[in-house]
C-alpha atoms as a PDB file:
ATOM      1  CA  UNK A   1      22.824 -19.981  11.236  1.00  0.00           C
ATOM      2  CA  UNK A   2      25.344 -17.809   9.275  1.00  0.00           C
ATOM      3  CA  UNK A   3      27.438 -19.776   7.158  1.00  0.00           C
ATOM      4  CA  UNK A   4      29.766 -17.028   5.918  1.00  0.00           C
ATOM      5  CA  UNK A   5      30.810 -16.164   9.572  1.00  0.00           C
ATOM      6  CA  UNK A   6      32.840 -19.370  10.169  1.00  0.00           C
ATOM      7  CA  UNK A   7      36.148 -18.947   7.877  1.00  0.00           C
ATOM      8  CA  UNK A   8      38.375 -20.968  10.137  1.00  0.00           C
ATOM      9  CA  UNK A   9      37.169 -24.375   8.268  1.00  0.00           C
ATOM     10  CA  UNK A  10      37.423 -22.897   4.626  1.00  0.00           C
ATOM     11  CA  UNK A  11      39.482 -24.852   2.704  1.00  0.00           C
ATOM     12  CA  UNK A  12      41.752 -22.605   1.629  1.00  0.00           C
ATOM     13  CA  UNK A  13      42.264 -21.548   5.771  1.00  0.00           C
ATOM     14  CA  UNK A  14      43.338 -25.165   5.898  1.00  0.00           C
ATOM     15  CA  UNK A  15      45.701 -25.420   3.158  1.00  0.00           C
ATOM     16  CA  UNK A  16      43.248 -26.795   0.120  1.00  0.00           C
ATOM     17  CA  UNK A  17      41.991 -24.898  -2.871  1.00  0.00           C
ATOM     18  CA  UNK A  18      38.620 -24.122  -5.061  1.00  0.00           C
ATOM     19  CA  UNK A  19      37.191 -25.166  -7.568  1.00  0.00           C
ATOM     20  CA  UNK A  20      34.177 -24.524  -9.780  1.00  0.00           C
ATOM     21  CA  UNK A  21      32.612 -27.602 -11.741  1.00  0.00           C
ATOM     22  CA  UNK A  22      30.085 -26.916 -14.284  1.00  0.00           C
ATOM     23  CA  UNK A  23      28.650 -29.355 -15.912  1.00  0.00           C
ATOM     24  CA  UNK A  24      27.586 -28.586 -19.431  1.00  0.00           C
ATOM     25  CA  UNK A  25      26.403 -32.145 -20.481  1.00  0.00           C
ATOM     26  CA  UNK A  26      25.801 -35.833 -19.126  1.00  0.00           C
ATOM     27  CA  UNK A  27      26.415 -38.383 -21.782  1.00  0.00           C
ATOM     28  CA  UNK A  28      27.632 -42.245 -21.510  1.00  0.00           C
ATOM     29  CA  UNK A  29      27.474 -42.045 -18.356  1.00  0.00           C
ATOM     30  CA  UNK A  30      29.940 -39.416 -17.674  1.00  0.00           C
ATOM     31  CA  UNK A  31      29.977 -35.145 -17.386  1.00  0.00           C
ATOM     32  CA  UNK A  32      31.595 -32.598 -19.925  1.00  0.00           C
ATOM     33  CA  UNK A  33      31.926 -29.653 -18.738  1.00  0.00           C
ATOM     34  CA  UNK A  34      34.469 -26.544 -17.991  1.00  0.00           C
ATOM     35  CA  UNK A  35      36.586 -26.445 -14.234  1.00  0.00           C
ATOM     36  CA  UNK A  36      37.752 -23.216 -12.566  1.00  0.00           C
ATOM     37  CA  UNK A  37      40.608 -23.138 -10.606  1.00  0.00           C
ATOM     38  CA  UNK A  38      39.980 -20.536  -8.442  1.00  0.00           C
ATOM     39  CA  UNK A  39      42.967 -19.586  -6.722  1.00  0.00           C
ATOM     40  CA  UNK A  40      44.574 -19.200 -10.541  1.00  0.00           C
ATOM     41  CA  UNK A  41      41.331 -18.020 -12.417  1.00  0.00           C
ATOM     42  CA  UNK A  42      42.774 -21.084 -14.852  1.00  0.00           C
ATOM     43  CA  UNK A  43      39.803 -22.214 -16.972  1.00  0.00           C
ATOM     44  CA  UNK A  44      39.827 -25.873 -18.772  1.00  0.00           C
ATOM     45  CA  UNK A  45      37.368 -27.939 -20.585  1.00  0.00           C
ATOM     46  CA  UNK A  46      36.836 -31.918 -19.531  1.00  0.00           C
ATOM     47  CA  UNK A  47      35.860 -34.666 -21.425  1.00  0.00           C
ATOM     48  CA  UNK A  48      34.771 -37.085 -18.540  1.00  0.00           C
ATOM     49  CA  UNK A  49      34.476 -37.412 -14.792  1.00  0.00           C
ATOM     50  CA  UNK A  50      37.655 -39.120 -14.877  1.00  0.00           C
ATOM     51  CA  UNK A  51      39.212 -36.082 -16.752  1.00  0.00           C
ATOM     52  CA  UNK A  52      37.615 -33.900 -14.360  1.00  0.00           C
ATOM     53  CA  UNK A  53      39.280 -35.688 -11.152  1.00  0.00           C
ATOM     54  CA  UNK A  54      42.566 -35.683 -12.907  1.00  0.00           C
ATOM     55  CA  UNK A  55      43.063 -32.615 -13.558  1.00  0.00           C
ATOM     56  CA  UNK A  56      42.072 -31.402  -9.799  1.00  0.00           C
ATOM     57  CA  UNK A  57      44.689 -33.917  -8.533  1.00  0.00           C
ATOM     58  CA  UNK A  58      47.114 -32.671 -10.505  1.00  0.00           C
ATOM     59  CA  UNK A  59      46.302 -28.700  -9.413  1.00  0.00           C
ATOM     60  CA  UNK A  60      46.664 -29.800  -5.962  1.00  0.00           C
ATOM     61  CA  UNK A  61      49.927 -31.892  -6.724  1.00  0.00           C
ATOM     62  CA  UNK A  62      51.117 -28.483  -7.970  1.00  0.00           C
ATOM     63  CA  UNK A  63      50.849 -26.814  -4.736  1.00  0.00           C
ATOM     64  CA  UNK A  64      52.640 -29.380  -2.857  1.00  0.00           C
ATOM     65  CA  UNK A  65      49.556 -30.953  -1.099  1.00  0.00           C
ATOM     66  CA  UNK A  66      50.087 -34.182   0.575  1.00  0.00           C
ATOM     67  CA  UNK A  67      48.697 -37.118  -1.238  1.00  0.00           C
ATOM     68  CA  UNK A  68      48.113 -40.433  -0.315  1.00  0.00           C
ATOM     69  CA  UNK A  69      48.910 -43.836  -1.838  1.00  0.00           C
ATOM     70  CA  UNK A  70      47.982 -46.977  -2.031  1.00  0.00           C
ATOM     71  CA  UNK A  71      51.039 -48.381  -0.574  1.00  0.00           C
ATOM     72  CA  UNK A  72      50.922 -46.177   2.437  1.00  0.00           C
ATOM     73  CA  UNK A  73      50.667 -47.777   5.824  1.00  0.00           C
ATOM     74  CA  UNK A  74      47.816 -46.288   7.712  1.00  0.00           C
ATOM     75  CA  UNK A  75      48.802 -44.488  11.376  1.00  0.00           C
ATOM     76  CA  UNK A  76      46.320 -45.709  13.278  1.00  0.00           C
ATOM     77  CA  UNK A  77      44.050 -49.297  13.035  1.00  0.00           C
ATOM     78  CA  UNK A  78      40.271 -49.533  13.264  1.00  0.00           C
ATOM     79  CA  UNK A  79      39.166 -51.704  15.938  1.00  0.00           C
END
């Protein structure tokens, strides 16, 4: 199977964007590390998972992706 032959289902062919996570340490139960945006070639250090997961919500709040909320009604119901 050739994986690089399928672009149609990158995320960036669907509207998303890239990141690179390296993680440098794992300490109190969390990862430091540095993330790459791709798309920018913007480079930042995090302190924490938490950090981490921030800052790529607020990259793709940048770019106008849709986000969901918590207050949101869903479209359609499980059954």
């Amino acid at each position: 199977m050739n994986r690089g032959s399928n672009t149609s289902s990158t995320p960036s062919a669907m509207g998303g964007q890239n990141f690179l996570v390296t993680v440098y340490h794992q300490e109190n139960q969390s990862w430091q590390g540095v993330i790459q945006w791709l798309e920018t070639g913007e480079k930042i250090h995090f302190r924490s998972t938490l950090e981490m997961l921030h800052l790529i919500d607020n990259a793709t709040q940048k770019v106008g992706l849709p986000h969901r909320s918590w207050s949101e009604e869903p479209k359609s119901k499980a059954i």
